[in-house]
N, C-alpha and C. Protein backbone atom coordinates (compact mmCIF):
# COMPACT_ATOMS: atom_id res chain seq x y z
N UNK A 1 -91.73 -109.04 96.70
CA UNK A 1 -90.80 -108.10 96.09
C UNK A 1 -89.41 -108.72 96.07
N UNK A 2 -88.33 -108.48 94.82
CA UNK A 2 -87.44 -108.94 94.78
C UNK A 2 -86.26 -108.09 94.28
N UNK A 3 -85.03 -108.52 94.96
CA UNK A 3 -84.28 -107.66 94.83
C UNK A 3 -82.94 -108.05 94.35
N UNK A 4 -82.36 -107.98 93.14
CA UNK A 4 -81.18 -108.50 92.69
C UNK A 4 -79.63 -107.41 93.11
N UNK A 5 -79.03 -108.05 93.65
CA UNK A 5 -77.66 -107.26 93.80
C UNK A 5 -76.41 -107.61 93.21
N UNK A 6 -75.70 -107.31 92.51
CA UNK A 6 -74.30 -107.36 91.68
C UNK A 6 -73.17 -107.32 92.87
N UNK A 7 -72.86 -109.14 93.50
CA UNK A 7 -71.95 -109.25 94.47
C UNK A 7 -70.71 -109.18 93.72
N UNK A 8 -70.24 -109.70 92.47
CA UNK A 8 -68.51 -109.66 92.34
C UNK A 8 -69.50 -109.54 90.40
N UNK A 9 -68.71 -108.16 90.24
CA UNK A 9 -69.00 -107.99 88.52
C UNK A 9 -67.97 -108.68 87.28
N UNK A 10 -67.79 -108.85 86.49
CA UNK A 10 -67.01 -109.12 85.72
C UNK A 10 -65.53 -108.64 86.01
N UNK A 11 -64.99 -109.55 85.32
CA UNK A 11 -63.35 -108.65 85.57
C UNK A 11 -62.54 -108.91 84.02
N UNK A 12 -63.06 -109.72 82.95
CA UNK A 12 -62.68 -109.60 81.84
C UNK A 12 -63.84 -109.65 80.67
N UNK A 13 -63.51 -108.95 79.66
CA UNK A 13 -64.66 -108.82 78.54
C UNK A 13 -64.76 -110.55 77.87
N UNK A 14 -65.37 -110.20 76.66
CA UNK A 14 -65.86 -111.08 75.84
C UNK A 14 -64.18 -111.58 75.13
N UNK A 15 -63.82 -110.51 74.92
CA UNK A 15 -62.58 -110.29 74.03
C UNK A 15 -61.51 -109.66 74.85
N UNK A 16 -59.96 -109.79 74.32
CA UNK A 16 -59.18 -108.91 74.93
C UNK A 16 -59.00 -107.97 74.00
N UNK A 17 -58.07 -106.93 74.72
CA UNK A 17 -57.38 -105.39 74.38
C UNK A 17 -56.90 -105.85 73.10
N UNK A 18 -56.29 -106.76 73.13
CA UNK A 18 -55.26 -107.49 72.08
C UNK A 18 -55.80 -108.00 70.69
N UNK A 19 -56.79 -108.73 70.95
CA UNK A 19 -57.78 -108.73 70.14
C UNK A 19 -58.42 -107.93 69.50
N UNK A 20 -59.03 -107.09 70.33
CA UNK A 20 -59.66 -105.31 69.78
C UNK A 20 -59.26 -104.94 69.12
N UNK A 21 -57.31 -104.75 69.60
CA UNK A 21 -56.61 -103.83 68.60
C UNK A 21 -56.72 -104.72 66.96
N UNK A 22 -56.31 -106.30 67.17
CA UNK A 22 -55.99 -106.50 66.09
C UNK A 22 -57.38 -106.51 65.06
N UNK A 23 -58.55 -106.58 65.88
CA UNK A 23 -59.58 -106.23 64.82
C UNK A 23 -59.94 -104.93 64.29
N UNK A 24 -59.69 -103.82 65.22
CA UNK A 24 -59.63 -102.36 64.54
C UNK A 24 -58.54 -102.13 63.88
N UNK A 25 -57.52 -103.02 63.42
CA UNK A 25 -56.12 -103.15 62.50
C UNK A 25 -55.43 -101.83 63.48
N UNK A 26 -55.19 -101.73 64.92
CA UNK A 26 -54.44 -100.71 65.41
C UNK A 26 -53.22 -100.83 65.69
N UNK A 27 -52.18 -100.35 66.10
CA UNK A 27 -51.06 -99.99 66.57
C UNK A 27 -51.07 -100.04 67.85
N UNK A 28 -50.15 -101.12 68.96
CA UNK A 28 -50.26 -100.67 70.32
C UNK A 28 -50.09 -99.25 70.73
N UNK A 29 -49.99 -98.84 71.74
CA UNK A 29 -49.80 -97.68 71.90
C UNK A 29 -49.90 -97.09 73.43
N UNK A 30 -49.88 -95.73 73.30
CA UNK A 30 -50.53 -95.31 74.48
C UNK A 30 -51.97 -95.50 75.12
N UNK A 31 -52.92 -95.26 74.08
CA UNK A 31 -53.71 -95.81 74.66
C UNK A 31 -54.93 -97.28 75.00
N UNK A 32 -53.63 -97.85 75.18
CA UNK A 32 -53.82 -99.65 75.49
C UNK A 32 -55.30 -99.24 76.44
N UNK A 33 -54.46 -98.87 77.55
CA UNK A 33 -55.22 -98.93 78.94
C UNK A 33 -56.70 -98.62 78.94
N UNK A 34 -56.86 -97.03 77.79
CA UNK A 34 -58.19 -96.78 77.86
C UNK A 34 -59.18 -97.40 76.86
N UNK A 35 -58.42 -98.32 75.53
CA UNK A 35 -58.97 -99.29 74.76
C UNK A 35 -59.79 -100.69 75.87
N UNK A 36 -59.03 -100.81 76.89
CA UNK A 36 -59.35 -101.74 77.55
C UNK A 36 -60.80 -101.54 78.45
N UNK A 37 -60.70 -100.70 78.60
CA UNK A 37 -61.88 -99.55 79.63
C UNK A 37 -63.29 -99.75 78.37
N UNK A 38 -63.18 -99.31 77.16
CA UNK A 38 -63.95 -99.40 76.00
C UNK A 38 -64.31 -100.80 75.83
N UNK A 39 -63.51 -101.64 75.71
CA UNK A 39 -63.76 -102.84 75.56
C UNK A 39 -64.84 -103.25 76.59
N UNK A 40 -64.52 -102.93 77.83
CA UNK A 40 -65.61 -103.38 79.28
C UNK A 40 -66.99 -102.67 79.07
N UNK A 41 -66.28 -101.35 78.42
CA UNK A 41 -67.86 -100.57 78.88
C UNK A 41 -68.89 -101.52 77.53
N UNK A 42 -68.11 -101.71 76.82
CA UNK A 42 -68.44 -102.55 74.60
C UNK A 42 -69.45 -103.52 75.45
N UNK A 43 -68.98 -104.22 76.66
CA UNK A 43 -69.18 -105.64 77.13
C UNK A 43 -70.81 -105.01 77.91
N UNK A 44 -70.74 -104.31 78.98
CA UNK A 44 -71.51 -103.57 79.39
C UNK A 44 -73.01 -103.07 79.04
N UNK A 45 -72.34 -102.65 78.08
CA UNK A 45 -73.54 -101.78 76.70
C UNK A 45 -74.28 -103.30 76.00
N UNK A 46 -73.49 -104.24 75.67
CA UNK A 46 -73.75 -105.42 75.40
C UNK A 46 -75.08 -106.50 76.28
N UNK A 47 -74.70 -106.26 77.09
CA UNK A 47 -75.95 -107.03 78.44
C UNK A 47 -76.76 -106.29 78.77
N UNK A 48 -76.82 -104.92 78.81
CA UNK A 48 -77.48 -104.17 78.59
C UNK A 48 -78.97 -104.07 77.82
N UNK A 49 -78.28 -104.20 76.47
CA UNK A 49 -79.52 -104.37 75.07
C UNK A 49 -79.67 -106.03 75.25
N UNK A 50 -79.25 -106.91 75.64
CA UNK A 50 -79.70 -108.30 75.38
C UNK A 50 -80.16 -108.97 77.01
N UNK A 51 -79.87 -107.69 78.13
CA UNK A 51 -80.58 -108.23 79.16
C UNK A 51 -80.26 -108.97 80.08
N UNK A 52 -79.33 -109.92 79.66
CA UNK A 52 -78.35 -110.86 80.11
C UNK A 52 -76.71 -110.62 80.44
N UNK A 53 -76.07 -111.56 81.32
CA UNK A 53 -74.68 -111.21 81.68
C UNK A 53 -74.14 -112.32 80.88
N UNK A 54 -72.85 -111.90 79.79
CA UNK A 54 -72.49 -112.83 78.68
C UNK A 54 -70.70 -113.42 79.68
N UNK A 55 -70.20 -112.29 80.66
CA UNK A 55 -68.96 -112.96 81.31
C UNK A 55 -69.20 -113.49 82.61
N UNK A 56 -68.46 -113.80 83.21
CA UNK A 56 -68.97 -114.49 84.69
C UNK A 56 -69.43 -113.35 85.94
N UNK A 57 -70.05 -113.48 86.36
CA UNK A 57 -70.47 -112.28 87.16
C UNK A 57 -71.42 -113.38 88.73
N UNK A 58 -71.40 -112.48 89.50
CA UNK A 58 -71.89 -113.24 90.99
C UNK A 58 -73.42 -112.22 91.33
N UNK A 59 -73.99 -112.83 91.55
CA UNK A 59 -75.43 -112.22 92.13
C UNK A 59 -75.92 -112.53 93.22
N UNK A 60 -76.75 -111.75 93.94
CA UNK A 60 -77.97 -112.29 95.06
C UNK A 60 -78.83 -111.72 94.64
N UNK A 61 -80.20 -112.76 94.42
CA UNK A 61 -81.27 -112.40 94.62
C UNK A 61 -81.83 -112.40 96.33
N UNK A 62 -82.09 -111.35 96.20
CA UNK A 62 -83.30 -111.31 97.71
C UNK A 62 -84.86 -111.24 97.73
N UNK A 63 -84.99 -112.22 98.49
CA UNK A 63 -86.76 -111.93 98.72
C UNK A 63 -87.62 -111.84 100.04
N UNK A 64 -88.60 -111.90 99.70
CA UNK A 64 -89.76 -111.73 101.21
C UNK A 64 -89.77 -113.27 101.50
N UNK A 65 -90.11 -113.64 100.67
CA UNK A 65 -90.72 -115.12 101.00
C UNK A 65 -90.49 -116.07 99.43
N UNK A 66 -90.58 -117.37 99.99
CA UNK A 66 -90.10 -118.84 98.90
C UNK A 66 -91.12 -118.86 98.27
N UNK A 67 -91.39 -118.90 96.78
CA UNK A 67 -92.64 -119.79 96.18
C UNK A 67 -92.07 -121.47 95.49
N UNK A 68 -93.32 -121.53 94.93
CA UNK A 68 -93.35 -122.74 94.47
C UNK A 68 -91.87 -123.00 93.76
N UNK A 69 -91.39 -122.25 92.64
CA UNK A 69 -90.54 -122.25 91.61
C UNK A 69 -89.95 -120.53 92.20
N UNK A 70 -88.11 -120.33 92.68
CA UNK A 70 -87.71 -119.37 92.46
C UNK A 70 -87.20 -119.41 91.07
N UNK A 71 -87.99 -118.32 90.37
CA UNK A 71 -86.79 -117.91 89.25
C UNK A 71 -85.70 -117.36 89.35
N UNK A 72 -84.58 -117.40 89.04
CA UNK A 72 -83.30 -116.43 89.14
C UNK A 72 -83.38 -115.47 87.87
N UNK A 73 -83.53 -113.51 87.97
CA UNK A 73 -83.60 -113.01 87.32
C UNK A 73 -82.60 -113.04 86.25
N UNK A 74 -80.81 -113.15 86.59
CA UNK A 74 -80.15 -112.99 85.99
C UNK A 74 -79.40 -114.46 85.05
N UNK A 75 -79.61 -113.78 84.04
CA UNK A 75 -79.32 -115.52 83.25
C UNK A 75 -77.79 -115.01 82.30
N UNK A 76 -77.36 -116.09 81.71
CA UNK A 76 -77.25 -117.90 81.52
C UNK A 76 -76.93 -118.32 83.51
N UNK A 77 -77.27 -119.06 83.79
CA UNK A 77 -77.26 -119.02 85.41
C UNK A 77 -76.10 -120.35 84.91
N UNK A 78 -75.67 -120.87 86.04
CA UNK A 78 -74.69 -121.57 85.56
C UNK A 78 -74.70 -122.94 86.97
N UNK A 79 -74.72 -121.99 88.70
CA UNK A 79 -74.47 -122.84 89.39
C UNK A 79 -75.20 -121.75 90.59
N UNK A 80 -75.51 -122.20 91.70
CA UNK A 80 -76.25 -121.65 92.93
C UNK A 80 -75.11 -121.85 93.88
N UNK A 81 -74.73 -120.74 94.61
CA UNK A 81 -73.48 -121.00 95.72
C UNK A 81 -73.92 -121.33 97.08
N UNK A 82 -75.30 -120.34 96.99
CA UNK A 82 -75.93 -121.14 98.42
C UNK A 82 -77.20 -120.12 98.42
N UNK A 83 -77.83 -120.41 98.96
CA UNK A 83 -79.16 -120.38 99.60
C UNK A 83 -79.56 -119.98 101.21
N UNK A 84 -79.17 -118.76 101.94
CA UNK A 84 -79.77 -118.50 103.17
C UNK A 84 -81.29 -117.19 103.10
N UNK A 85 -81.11 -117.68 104.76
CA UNK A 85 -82.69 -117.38 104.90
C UNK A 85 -82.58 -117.15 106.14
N UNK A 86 -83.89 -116.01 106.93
CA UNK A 86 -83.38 -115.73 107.89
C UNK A 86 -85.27 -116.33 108.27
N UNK A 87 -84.33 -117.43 109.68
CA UNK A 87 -86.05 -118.36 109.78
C UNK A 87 -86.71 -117.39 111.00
N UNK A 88 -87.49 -118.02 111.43
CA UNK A 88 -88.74 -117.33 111.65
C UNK A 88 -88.19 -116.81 112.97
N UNK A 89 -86.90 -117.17 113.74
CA UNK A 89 -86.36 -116.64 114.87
C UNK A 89 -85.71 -115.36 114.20
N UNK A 90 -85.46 -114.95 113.41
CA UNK A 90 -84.78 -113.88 112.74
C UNK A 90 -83.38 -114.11 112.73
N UNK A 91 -82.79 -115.61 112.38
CA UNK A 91 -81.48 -116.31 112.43
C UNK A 91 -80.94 -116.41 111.33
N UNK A 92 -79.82 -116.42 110.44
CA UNK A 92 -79.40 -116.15 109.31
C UNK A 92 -79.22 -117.75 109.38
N UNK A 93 -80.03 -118.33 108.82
CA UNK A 93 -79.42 -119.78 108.54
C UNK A 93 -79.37 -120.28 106.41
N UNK A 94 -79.01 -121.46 106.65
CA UNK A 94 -77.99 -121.88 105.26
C UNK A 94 -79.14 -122.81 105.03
N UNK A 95 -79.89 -122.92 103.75
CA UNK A 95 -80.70 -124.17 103.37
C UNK A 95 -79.62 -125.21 102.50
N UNK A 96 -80.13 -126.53 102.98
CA UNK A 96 -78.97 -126.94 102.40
C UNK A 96 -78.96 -127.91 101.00
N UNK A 97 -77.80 -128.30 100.64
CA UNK A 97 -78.44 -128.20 98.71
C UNK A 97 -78.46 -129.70 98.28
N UNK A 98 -79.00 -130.20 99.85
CA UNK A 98 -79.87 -131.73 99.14
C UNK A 98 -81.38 -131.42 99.62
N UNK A 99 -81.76 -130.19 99.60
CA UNK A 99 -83.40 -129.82 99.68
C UNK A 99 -83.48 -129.38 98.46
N UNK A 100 -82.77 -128.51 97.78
CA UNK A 100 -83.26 -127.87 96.37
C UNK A 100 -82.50 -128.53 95.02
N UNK A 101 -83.03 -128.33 94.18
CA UNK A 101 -82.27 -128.60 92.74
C UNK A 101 -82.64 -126.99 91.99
N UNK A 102 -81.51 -127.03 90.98
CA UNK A 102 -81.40 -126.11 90.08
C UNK A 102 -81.90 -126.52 88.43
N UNK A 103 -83.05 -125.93 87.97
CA UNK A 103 -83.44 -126.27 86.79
C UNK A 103 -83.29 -125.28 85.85
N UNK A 104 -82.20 -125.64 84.57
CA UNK A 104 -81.16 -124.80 83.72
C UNK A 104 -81.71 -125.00 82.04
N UNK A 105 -82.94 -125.67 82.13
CA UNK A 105 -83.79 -126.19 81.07
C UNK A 105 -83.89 -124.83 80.35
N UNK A 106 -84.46 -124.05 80.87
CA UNK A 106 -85.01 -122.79 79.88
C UNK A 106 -84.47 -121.26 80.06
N UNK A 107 -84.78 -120.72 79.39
CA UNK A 107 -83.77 -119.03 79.17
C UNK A 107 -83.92 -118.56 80.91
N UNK A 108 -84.24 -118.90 81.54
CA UNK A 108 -84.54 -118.54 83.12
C UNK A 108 -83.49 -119.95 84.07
N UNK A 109 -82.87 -119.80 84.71
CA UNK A 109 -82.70 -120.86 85.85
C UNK A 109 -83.76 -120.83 87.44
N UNK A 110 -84.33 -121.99 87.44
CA UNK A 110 -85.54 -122.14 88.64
C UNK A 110 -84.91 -123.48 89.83
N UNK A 111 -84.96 -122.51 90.96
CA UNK A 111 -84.88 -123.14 91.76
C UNK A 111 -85.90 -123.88 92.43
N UNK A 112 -86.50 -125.33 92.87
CA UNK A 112 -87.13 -126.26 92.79
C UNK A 112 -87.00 -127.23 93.88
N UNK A 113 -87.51 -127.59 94.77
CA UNK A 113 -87.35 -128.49 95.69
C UNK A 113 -87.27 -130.02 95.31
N UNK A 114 -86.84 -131.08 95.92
CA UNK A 114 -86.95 -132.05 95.64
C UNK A 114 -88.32 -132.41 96.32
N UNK A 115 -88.81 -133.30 95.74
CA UNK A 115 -90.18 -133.93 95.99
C UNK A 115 -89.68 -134.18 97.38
N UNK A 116 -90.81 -134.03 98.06
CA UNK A 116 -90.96 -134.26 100.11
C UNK A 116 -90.27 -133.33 100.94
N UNK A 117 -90.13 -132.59 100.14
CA UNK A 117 -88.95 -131.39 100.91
C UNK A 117 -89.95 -130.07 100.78
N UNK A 118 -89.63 -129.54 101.88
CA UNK A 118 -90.72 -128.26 102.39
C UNK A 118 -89.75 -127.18 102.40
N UNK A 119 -89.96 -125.86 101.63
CA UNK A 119 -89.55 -124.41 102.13
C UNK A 119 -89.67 -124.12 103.76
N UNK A 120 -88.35 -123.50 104.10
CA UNK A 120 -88.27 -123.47 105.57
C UNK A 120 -89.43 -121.77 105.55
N UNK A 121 -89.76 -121.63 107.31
CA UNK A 121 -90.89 -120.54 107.30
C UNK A 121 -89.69 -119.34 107.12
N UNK A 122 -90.10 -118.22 107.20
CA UNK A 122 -89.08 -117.13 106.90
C UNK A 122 -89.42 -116.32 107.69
N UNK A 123 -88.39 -115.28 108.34
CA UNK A 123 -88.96 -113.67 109.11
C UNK A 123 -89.82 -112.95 108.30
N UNK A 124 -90.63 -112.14 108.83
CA UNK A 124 -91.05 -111.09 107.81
C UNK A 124 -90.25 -110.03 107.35
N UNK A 125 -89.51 -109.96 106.55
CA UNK A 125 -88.57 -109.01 106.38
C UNK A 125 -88.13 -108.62 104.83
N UNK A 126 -87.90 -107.56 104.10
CA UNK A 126 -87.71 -107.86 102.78
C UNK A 126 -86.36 -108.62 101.99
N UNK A 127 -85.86 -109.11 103.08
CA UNK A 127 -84.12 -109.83 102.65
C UNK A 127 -84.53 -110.59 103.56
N UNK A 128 -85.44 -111.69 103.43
CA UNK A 128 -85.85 -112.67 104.23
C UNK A 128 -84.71 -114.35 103.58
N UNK A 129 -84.84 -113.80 102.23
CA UNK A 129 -84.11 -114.73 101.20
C UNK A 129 -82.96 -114.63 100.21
N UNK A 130 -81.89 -115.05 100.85
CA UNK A 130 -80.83 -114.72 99.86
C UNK A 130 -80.39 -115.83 99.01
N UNK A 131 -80.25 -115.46 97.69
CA UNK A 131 -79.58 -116.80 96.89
C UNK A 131 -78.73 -116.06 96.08
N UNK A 132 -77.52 -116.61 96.57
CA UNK A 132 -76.22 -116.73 95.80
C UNK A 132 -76.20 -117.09 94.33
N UNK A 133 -75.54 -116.83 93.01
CA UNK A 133 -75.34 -117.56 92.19
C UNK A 133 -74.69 -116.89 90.99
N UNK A 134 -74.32 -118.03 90.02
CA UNK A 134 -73.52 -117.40 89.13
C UNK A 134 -74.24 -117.49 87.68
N UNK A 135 -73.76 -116.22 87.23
CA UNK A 135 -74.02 -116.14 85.99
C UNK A 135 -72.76 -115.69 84.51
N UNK A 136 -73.32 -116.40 83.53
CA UNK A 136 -72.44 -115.94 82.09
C UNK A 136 -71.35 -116.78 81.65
N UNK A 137 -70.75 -116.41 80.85
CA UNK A 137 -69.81 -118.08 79.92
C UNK A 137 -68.21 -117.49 81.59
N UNK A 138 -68.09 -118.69 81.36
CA UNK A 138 -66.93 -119.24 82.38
C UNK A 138 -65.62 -118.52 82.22
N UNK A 139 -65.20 -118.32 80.51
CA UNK A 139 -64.10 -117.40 80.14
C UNK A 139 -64.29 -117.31 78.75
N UNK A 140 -63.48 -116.39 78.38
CA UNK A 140 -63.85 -115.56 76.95
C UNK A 140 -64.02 -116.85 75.66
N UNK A 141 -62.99 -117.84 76.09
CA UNK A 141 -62.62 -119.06 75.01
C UNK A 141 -64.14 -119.58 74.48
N UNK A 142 -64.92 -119.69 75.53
CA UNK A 142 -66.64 -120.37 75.15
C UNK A 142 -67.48 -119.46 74.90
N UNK A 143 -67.42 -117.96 74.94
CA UNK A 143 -68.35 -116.92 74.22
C UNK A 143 -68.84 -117.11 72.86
N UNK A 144 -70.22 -117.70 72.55
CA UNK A 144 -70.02 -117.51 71.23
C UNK A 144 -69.25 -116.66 69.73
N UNK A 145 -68.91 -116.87 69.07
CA UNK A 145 -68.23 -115.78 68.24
C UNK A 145 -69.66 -114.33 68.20
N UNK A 146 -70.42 -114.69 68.00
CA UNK A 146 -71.36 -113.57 67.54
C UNK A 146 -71.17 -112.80 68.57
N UNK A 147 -71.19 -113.15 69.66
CA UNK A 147 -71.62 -111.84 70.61
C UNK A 147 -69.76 -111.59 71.17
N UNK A 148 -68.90 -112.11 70.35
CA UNK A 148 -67.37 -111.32 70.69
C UNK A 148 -67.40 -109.95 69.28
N UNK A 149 -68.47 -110.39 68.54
CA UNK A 149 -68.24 -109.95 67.11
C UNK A 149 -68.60 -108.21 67.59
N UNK A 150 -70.15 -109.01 68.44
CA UNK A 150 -70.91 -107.29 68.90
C UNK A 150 -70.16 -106.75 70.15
N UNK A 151 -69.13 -107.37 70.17
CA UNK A 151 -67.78 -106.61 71.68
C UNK A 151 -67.26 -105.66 71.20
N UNK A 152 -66.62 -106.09 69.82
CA UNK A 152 -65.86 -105.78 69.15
C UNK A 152 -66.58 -104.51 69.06
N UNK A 153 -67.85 -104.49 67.83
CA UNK A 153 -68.17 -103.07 67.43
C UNK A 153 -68.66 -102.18 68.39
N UNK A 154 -69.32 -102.61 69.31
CA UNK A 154 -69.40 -101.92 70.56
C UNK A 154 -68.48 -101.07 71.06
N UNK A 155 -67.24 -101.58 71.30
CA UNK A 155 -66.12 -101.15 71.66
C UNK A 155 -65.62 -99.80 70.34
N UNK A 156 -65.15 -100.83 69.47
CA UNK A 156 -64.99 -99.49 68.65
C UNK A 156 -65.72 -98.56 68.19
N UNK A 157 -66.90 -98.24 68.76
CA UNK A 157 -67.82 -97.14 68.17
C UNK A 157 -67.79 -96.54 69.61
N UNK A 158 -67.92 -97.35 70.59
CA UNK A 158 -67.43 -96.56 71.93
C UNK A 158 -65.75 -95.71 71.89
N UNK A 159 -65.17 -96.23 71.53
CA UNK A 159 -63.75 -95.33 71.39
C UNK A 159 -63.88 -94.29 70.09
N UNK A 160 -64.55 -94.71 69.32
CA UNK A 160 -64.72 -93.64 68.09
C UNK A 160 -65.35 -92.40 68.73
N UNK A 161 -65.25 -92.38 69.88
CA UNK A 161 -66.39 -91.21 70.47
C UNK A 161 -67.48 -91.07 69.87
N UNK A 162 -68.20 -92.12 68.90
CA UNK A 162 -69.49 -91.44 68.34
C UNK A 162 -70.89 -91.03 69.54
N UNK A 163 -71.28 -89.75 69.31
CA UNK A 163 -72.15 -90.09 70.40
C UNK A 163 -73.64 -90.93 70.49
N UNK A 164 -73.58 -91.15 69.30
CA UNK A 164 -74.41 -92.58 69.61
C UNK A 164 -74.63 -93.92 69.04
N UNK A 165 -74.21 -94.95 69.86
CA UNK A 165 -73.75 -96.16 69.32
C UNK A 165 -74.70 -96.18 68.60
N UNK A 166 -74.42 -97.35 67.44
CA UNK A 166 -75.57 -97.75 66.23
C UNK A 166 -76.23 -99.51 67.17
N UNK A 167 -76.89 -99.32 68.14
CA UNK A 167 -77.47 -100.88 68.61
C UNK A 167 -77.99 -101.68 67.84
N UNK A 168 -78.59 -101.05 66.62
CA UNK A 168 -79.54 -101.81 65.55
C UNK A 168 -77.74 -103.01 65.14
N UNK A 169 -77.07 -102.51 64.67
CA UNK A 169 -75.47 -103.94 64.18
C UNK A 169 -75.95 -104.41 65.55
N UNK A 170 -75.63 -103.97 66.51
CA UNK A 170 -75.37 -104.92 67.84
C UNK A 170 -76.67 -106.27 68.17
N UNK A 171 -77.61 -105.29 67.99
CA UNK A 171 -79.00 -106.04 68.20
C UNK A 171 -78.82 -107.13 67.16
N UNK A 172 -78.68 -106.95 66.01
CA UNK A 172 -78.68 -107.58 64.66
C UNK A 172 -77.36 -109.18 64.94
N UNK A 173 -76.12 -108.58 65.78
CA UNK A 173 -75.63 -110.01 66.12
C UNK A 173 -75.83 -110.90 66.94
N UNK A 174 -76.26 -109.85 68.22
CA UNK A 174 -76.93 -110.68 69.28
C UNK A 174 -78.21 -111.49 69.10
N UNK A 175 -79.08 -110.75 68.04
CA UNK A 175 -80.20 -112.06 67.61
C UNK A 175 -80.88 -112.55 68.45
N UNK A 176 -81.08 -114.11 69.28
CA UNK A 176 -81.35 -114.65 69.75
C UNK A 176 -80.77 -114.39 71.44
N UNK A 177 -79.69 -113.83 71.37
CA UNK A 177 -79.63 -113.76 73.02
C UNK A 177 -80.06 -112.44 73.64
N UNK A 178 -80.87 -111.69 72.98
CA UNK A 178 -81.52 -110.77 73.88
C UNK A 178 -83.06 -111.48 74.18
N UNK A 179 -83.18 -111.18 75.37
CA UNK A 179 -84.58 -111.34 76.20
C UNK A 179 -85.11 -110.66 75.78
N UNK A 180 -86.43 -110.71 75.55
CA UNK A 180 -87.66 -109.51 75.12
C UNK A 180 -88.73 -109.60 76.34
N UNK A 181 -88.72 -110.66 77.19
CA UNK A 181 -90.34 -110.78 78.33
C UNK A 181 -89.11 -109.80 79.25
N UNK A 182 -89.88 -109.35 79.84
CA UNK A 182 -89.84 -108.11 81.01
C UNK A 182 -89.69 -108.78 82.17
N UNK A 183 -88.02 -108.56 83.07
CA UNK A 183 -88.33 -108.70 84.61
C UNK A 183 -89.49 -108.49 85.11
């Protein structure tokens, strides 16, 4: 069994406020602040339908026990911060990262041992395994345009109060970066 937790979430969208406005042709105003709020939730609603985290965001996966290949649920994965484990004394120890490599080959990142290197034994416990890591583009500058495009309408159909976004545009830009295989 595995368990993903959201350690540090995003703190900027795809796009800024600034941006938003100038694509909904708006007027600054009073409500900057809650355009900005729209914009996050735009971002939100966004990873959401495509499954994936598109800004930088921090995760742990937890598990019972190591297999052959860990997958990391949450993708574009980018870098692994660390790797503990609580060994068979029930000791919080650190595996260290000339035993594993990170393989960034395919829509999944898999964590992988180096040849001659053995998974340490683990407690029995369901947070036997924690792995740190990061996911989503680094800052807004490397977001592809398409998926700032589906920020955008996201956002403004979220501030339009409509009560229900149209996902079919959104789905339609995102294209290729929504996941369809099932956690």
């Amino acid at each position: 069994m595995e368990r993903s937790l959201l350690i540090q979430p995003h703190t900027e969208a795809a796009i800024t406020v600034e941006e938003f406005y100038d694509y909904a042709r708006k007027e600054f105003g009073e409500e900057f602040e809650l355009s900005g709020q729209f914009v996050m939730a735009g971002l939100s609603l966004l990873e959401n339908i495509a499954r994936r985290s598109f800004m930088r965001q921090t995760w742990c996966l937890e598990l019972r026990c190591f297999t052959e290949r860990v997958r990391l649920p949450k993708t574009p994965c980018s870098a692994v911060q660390s790797v503990e484990y609580f060994d068979g004394s029930n000791v919080l120890s650190v595996l260290p990262q000339s035993t594993y490599s990170l393989d960034l080959s395919g829509i999944y990142a898999y964590l992988e041992l180096y040849e001659g290197e053995e998974w340490p034994t683990v407690y029995p416990r369901r947070d036997a395994i924690k792995i740190t890591y990061l996911v989503g583009y680094e800052s807004p500058s490397v977001v592809p345009q398409h998926i700032k495009m589906a920020n955008y309408i996201a956002a403004l159909q979220l501030e339009q109060r409509k009560e229900q976004v149209n996902t079919d545009v959104i789905r339609a830009l995102l294209g290729s970066e929504i996941i369809t295989e099932f956690y």
